[in-house]
Protein backbone atom coordinates (compact mmCIF):
# COMPACT_ATOMS: atom_id res chain seq x y z
CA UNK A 1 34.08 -110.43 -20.71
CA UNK A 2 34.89 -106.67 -19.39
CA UNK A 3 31.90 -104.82 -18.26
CA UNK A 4 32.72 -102.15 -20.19
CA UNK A 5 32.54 -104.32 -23.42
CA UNK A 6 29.17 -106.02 -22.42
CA UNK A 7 25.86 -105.39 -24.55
CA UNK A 8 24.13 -105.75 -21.09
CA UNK A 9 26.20 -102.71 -19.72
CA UNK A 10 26.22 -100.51 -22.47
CA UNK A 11 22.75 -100.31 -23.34
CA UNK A 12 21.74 -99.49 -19.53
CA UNK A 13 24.56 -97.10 -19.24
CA UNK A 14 23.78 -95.97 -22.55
CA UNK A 15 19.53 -95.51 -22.19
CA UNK A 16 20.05 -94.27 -18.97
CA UNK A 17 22.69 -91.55 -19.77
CA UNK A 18 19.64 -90.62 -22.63
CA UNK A 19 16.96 -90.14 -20.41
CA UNK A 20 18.92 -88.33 -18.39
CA UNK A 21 19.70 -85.98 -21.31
CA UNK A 22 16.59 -85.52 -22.65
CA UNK A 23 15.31 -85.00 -18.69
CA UNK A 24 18.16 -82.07 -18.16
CA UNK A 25 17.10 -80.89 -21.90
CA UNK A 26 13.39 -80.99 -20.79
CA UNK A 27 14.35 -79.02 -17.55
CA UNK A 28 15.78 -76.45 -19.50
CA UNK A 29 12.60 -75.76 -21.84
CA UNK A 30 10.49 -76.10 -18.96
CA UNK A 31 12.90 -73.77 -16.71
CA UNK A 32 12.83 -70.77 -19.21
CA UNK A 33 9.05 -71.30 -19.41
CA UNK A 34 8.41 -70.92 -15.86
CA UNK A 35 10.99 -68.08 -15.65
CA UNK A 36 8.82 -66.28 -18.41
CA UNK A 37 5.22 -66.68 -16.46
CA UNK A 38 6.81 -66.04 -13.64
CA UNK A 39 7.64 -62.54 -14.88
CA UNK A 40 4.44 -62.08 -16.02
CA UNK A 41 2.89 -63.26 -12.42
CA UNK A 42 5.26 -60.94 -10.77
CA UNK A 43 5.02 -58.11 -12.75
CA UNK A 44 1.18 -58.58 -12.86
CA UNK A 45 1.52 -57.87 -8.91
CA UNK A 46 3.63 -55.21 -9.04
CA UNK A 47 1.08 -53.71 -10.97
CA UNK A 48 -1.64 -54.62 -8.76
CA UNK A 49 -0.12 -53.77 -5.72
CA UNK A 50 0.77 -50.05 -7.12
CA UNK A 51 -2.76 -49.62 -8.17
CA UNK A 52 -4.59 -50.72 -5.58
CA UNK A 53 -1.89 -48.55 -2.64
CA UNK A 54 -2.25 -45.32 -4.86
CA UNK A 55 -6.03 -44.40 -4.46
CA UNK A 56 -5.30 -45.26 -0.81
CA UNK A 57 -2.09 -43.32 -0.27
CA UNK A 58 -3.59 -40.51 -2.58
CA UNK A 59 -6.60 -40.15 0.12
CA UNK A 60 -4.27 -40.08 3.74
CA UNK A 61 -2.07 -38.15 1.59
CA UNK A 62 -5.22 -35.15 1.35
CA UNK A 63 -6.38 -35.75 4.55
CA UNK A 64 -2.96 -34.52 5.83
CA UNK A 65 -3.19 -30.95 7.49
CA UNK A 66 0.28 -30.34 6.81
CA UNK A 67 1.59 -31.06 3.07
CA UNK A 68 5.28 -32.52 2.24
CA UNK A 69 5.58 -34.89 5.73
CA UNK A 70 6.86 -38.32 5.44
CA UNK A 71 5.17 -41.13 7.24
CA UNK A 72 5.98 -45.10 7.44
CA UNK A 73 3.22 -47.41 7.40
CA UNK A 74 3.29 -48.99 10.52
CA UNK A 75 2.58 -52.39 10.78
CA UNK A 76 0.27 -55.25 13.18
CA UNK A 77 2.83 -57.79 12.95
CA UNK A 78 6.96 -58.35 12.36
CA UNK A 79 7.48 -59.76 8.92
CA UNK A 80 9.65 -60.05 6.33
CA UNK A 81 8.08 -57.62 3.02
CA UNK A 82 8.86 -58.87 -0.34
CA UNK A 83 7.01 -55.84 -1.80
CA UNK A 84 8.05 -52.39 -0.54
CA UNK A 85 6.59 -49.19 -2.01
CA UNK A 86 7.41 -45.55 -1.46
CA UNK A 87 4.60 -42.76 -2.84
CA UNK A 88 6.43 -39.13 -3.34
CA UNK A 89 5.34 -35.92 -4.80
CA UNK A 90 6.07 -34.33 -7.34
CA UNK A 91 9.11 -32.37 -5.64
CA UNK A 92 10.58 -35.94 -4.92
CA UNK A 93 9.40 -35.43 -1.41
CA UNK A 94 8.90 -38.97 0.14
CA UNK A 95 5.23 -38.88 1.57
CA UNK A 96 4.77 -42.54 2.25
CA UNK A 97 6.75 -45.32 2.59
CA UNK A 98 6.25 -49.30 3.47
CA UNK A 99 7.65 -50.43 6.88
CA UNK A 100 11.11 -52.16 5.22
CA UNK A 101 11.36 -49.37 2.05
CA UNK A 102 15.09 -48.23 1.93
CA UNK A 103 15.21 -44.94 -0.24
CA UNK A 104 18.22 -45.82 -1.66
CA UNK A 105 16.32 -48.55 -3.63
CA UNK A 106 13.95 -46.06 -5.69
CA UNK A 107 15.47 -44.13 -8.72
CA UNK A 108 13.64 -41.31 -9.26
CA UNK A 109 10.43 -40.90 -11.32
CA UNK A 110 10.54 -40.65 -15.04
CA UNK A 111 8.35 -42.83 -16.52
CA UNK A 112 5.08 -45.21 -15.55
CA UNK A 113 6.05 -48.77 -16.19
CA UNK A 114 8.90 -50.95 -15.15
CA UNK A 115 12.04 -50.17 -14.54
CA UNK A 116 15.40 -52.69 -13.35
CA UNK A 117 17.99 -52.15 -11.18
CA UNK A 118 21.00 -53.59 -10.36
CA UNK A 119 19.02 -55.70 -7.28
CA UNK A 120 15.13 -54.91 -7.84
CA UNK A 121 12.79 -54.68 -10.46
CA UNK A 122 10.28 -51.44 -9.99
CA UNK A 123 7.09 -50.51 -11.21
CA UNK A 124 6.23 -47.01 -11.04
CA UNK A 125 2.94 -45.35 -11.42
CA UNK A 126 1.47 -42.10 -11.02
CA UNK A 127 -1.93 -39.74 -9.84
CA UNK A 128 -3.27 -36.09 -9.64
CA UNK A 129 -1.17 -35.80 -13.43
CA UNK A 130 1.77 -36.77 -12.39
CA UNK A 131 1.91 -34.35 -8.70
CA UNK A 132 1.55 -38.11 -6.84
CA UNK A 133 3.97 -41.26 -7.57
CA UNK A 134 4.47 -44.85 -6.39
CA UNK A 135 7.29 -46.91 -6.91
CA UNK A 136 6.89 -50.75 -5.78
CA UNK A 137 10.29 -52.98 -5.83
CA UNK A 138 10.61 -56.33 -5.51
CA UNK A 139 14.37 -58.00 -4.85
CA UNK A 140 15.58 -59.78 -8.42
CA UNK A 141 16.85 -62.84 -5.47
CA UNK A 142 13.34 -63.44 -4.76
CA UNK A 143 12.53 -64.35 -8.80
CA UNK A 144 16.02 -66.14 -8.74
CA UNK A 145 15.21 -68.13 -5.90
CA UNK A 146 11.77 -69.15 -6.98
CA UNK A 147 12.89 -69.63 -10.49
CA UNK A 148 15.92 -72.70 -9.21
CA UNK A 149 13.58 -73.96 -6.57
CA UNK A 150 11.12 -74.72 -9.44
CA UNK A 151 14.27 -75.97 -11.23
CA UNK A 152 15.50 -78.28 -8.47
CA UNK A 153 11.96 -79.62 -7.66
CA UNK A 154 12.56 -80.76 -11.86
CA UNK A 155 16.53 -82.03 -11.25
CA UNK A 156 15.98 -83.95 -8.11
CA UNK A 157 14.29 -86.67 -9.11
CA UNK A 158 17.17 -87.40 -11.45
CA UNK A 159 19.05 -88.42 -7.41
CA UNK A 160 16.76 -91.35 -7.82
CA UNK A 161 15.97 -91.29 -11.17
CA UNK A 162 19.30 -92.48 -12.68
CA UNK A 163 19.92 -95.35 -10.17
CA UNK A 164 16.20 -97.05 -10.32
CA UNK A 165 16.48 -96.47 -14.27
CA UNK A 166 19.82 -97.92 -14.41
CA UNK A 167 18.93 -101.24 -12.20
CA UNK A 168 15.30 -101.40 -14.15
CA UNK A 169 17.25 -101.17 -17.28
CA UNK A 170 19.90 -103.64 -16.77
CA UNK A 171 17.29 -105.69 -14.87
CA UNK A 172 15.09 -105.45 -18.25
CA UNK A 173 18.27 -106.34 -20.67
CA UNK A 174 19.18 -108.90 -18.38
CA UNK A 175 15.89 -110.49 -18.79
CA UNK A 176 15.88 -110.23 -22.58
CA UNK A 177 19.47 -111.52 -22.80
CA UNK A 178 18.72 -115.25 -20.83
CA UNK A 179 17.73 -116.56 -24.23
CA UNK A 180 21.17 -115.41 -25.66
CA UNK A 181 23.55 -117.06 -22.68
CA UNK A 182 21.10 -119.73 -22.71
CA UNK A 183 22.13 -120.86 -26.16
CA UNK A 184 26.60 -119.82 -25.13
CA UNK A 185 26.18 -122.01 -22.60
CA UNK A 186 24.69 -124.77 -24.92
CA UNK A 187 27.21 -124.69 -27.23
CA UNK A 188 30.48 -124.21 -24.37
CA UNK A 189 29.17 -127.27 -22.86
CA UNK A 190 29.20 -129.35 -26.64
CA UNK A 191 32.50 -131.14 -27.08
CA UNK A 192 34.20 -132.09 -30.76
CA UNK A 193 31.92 -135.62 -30.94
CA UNK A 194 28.54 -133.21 -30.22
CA UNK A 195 28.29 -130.55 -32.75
CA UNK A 196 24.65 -130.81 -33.84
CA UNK A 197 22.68 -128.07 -34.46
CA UNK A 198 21.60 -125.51 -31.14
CA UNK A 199 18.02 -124.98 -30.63
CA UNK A 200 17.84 -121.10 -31.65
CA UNK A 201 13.70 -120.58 -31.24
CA UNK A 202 13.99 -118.69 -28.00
CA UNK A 203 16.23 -116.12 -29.34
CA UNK A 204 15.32 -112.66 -29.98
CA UNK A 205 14.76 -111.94 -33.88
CA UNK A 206 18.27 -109.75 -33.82
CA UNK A 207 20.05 -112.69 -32.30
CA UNK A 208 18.28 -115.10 -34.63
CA UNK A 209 20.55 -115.02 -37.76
CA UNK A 210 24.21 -115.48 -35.63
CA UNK A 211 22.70 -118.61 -34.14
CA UNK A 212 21.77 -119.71 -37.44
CA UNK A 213 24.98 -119.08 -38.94
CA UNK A 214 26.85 -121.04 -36.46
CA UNK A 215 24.41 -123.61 -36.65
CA UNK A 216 25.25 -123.50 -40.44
CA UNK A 217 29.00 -123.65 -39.15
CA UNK A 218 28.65 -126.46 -37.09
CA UNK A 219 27.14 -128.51 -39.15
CA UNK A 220 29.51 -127.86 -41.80
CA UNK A 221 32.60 -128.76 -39.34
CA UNK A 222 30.76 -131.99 -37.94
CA UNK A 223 30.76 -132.97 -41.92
CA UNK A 224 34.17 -132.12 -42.76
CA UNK A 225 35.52 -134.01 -39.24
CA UNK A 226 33.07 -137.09 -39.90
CA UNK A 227 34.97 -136.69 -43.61
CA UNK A 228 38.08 -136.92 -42.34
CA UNK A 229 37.44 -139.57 -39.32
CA UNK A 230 35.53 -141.95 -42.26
CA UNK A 231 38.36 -142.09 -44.31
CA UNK A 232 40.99 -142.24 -41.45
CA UNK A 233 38.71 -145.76 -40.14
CA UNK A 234 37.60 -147.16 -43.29
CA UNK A 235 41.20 -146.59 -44.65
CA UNK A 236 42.98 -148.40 -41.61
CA UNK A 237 40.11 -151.22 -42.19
CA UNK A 238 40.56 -151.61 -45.64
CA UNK A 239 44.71 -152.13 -44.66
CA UNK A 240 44.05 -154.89 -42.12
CA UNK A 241 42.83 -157.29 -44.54
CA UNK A 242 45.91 -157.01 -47.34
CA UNK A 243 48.26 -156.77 -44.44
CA UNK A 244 46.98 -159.63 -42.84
CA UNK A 245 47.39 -161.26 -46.29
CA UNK A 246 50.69 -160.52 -46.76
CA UNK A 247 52.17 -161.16 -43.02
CA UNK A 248 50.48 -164.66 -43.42
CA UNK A 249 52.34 -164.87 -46.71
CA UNK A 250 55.75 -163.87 -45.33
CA UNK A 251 55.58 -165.88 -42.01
CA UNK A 252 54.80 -169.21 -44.74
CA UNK A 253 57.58 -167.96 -46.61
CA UNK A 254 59.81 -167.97 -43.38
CA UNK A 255 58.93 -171.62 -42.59
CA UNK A 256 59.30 -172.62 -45.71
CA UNK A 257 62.85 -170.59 -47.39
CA UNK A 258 65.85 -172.90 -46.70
CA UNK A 259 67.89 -169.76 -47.79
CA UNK A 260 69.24 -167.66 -44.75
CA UNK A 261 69.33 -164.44 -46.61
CA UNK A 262 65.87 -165.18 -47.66
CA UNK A 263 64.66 -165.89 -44.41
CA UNK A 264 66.06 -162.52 -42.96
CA UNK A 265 64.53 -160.78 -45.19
CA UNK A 266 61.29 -162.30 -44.96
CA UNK A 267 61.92 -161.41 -41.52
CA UNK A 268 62.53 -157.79 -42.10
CA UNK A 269 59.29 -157.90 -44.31
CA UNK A 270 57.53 -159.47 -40.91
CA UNK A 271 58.40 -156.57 -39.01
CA UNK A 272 57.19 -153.85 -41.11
CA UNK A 273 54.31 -155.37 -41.83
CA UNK A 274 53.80 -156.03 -38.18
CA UNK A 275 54.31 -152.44 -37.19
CA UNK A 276 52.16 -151.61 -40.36
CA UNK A 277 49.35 -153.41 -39.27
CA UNK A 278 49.63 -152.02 -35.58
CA UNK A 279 49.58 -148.66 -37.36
CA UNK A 280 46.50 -149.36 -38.98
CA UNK A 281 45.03 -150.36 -35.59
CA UNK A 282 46.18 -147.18 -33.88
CA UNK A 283 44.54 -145.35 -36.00
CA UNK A 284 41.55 -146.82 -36.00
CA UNK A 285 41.48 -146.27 -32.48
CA UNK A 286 42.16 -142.30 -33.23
CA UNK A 287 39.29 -142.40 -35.10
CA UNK A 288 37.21 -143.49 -32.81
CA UNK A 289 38.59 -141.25 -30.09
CA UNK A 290 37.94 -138.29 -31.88
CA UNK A 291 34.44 -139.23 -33.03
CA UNK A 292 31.61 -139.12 -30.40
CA UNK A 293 30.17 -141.62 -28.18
CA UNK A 294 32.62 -141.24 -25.63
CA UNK A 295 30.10 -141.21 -22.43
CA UNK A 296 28.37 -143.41 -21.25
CA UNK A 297 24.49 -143.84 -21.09
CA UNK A 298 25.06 -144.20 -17.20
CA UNK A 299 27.21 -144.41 -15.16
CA UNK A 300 29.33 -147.97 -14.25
CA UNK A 301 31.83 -149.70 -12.51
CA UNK A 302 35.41 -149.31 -14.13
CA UNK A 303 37.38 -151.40 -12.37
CA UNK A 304 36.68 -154.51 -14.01
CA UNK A 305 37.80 -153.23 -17.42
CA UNK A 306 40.99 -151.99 -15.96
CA UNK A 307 41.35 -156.05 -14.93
CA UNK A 308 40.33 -157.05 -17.73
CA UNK A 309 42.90 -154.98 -19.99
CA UNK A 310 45.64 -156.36 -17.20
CA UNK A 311 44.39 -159.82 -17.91
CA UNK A 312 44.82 -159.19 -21.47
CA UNK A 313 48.50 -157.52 -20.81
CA UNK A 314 49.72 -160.59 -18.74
CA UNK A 315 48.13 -163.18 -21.71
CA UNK A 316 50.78 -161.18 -24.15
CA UNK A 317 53.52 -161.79 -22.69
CA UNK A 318 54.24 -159.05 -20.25
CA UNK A 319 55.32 -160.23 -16.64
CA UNK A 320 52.87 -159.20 -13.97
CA UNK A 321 55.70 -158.52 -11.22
CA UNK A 322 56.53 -155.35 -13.84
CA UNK A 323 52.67 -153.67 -13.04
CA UNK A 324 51.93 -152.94 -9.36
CA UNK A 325 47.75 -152.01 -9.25
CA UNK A 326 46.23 -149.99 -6.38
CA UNK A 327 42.61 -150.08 -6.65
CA UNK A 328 39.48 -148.47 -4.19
CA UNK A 329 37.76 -151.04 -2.08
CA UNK A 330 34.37 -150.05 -3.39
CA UNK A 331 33.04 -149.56 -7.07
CA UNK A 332 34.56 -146.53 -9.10
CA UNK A 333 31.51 -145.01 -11.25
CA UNK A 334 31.87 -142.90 -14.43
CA UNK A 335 30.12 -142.24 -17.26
CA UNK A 336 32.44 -143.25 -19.84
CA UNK A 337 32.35 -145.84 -22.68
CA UNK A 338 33.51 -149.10 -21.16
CA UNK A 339 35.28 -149.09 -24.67
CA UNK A 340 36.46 -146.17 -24.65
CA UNK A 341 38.25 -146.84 -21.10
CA UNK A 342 39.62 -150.17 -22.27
CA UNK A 343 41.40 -148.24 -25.19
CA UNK A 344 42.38 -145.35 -22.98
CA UNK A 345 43.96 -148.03 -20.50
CA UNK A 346 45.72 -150.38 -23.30
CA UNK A 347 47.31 -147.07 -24.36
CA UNK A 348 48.47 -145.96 -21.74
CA UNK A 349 50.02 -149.05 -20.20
CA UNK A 350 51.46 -150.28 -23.57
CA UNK A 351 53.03 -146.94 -23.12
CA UNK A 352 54.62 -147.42 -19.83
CA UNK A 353 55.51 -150.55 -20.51
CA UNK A 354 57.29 -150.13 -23.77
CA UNK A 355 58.81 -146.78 -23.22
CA UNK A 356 59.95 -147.00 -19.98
CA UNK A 357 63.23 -148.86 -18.42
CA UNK A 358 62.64 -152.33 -19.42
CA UNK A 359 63.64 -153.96 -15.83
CA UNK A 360 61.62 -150.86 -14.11
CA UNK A 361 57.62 -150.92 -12.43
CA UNK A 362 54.60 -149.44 -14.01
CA UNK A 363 52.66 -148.01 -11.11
CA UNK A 364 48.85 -147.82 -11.87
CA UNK A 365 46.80 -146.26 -9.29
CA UNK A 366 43.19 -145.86 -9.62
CA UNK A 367 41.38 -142.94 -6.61
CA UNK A 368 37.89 -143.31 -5.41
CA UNK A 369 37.42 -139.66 -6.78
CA UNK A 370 38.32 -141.62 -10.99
CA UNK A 371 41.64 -140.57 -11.12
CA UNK A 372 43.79 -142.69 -12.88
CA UNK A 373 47.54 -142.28 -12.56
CA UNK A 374 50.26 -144.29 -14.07
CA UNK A 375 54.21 -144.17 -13.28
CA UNK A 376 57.14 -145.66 -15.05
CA UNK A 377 60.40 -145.89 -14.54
CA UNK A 378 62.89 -144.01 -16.82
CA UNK A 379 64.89 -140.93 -17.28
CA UNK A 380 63.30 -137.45 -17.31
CA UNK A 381 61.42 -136.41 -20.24
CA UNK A 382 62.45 -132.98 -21.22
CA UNK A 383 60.18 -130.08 -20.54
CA UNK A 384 59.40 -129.05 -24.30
CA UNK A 385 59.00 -132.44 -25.84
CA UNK A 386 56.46 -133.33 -22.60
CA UNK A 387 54.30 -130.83 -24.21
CA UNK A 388 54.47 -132.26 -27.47
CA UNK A 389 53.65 -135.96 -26.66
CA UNK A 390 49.86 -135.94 -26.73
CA UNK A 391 49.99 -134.74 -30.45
CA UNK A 392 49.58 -137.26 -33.02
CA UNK A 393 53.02 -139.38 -34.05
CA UNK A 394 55.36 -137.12 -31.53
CA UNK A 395 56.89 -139.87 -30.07
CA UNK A 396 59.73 -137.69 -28.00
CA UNK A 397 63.36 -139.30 -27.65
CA UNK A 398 62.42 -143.01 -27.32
CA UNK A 399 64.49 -145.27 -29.33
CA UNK A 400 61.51 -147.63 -28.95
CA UNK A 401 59.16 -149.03 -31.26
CA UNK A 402 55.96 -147.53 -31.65
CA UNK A 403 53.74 -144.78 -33.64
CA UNK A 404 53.44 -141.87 -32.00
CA UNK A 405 49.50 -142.12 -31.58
CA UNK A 406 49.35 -143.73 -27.97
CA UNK A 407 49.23 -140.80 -26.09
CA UNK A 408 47.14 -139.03 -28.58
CA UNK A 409 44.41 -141.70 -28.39
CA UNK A 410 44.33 -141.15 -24.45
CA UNK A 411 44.37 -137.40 -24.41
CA UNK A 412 41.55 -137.25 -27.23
CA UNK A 413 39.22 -140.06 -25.70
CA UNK A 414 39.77 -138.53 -22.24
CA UNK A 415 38.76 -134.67 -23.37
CA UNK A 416 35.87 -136.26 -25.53
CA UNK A 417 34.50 -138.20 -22.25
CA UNK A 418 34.45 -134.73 -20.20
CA UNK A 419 38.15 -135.67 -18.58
CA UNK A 420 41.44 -134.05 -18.70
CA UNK A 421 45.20 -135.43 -18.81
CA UNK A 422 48.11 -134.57 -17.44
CA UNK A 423 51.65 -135.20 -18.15
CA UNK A 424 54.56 -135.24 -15.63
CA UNK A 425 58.16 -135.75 -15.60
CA UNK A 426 60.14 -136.51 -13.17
CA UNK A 427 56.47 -138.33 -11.57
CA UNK A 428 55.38 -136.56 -8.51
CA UNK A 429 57.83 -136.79 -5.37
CA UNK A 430 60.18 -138.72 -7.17
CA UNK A 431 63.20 -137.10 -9.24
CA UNK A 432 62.84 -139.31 -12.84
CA UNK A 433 60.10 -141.20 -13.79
CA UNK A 434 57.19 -140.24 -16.45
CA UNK A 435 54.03 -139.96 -15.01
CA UNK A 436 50.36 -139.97 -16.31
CA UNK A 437 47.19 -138.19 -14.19
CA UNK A 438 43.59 -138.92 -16.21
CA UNK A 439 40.60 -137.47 -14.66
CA UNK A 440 37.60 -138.79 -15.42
CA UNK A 441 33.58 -137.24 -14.90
């Protein structure tokens, strides 16, 4: 799954990409508040600071034996003033000015109250009607700069802010979402024999009614596939009965007939009825294959059903200089349907042996790890029908007899144990052969 797809991701990215929204919209608001009672605090000073230097100024200014002489305030200490006044008459003569006042910065008198410049904001105020006037500036930068220092002591945070919310977030969703991959992982690890219902009481109460609909999905697929492997079964044991019947019928009628044309085709009837009845077994087996059951209740030893299904092999007929067997020294354990394993094997040899050069080995090789691997002799199998040959009746470019469902029994028994299969031809190291890999769990 992309990140960028995941519920997970999105909702952090997406809550976190909110709060930080509203936080910059809340910043705003908050930023045009301060800016406005910062005004009023600054003004309010302005003020204060006029009326509280004019009385002052108004008294040296008296005291002064000559009239119309400017004089600087002088002060204790160096600093940096914020606030600078001048105080003139009413001929515009500067009589008093604060140690860093710059004339330049004071428009002339016209009117108490507040005035703005390009750089400062003034207040001006007057004494003596109007004969005695102070002007105090402040810089606009020093508002400005107070105003996005308030601002960035409000933005900062957001540095942190995003990453701790994002982690807490995801952290938080992560948490709530266990109950969710909880129940994927429950049904990835169920196979076609397992499809009962999933427990869904952990989930949240969003998440509740998709579990319960594939629950309700399930359930119908495990009844249409139990449909479908009943009838397959019961209709392959309902044939073994007539069909033994009848090929005990034709076989008497072949001992019996004196007529040669008779007898060869009571023969003919033999065979088909033969293969017929084989038929009916294979499938049988596919159903079983396909249903569940396939593992074990514990683990065992499988080395004694693959000699068992060779004992069986050699009792048939088949000549035991054809099979070479390579077995482990000590006991192979997997949890798998002794059963299961013995059909699995009789496939696979009967496969070898029958569809491979008559005169040629069958190499069975069984690894400590439960690999199984079996090798005939024969020409290559074609790379597009190779593919094909674990479907049901695909029985490639053999001109031998058989149904078609050998391979399919194997593949399906060793996918519902847990196991894989692999096909192979030419075999490995070797430039013809067909070769088949089964691991088991």
């Amino acid at each position: 799954m992309k990140r960028a797809n995941a519920l997970q991701w999105r909702l952090s990215v997406g809550l976190v990409a909110g709060v930080t929204v509203m936080w910059i919209i809340a910043t705003i608001f908050t930023g045009l508040t301060i800016r406005s009672e910062m005004n009023e605090v600054f003004d309010s000073a302005l003020e204060e600071t006029a009326q509280r230097i004019l009385p002052l100024a108004v008294n040296d200014i008296i005291d002064r034996e000559e009239e119309g002489i400017s004089q600087r305030v002088a002060v204790v200490r160096d600093h940096h003033e914020l606030l600078t006044y001048l105080v003139r008459d009413n001929l515009g003569r500067v009589l008093l000015r604060s140690h860093d006042a710059e004339d330049a910065v004071f428009p002339a008198f016209a009117n108490m109250g507040f005035v703005d410049t390009d750089n400062h904001r003034i207040y001006f105020d007057s004494a003596l009607r109007g004969t005695i006037t102070i002007a105090v500036a402040e810089p606009l930068a020093h508002r400005r700069e107070a105003l996005l220092e308030s601002l960035a002591a409000l933005l900062l945070p957001l540095i942190f802010l995003i990453p701790l919310s994002l982690f807490g977030v995801w952290w938080l969703v992560r948490k709530s979402m266990h109950p969710v991959w909880v129940f994927q992982r429950e049904i990835e690890s169920r196979d076609s024999g397992d499809l009962a219902p999933v427990s869904a009481d952990a989930l949240p109460d969003e998440v509740k009614p998709v579990a319960i609909a594939v629950n309700n999905l399930m359930d119908r697929l495990r009844r249409a596939l139990e449909s479908e492997r009943s009838f397959t079964a019961n209709s392959a044991h309902e044939l073994r009965t007539p069909v033994a019947a009848a090929l005990a019928q034709t076989q008497r009628l072949i001992a019996e007939t004196t007529d040669a044309d008779a007898k060869d085709r009571a023969r003919q009837i033999e065979q088909a009825l033969k293969r017929l009845s084989a038929l009916s077994e294979k499938l049988m087996q596919l159903a079983k294959s396909e249903g569940g059951g396939l593992i074990g209740a514990q683990k065992g030893d499988i080395i004694p059903i693959l000699q068992l299904v060779l004992t069986d092999f050699e009792r048939a007929g088949h000549p035991s200089e054809r099979i070479k067997v390579e077995l482990p020294n000590a006991p192979v354990k997997m949890a798998i349907d002794p059963n299961a394993f013995a059909i699995l094997l009789r496939n696979l040899i009967e496969n070898a042996l029958k569809h491979g050069d008559p005169k040629g080995l069958v190499q069975i090789t069984l690894s400590q790890d439960g690999t199984l691997r079996i090798v005939n002799d024969g020409p290559v199998v074609a790379r597009n029908v190779l593919y094909t040959l674990t479907r049901p009746f695909v029985r490639g470019h053999s001109t031998a007899d058989g149904t078609g469902l050998g391979l399919a029994i194997a593949s399906a028994i060793a996918s519902g144990a847990g196991g894989a299969i692999r096909l192979a031809s030419p075999a490995t190291d070797r430039t013809d052969g067909f070769e088949v890999v089964v691991h088991l769990v």
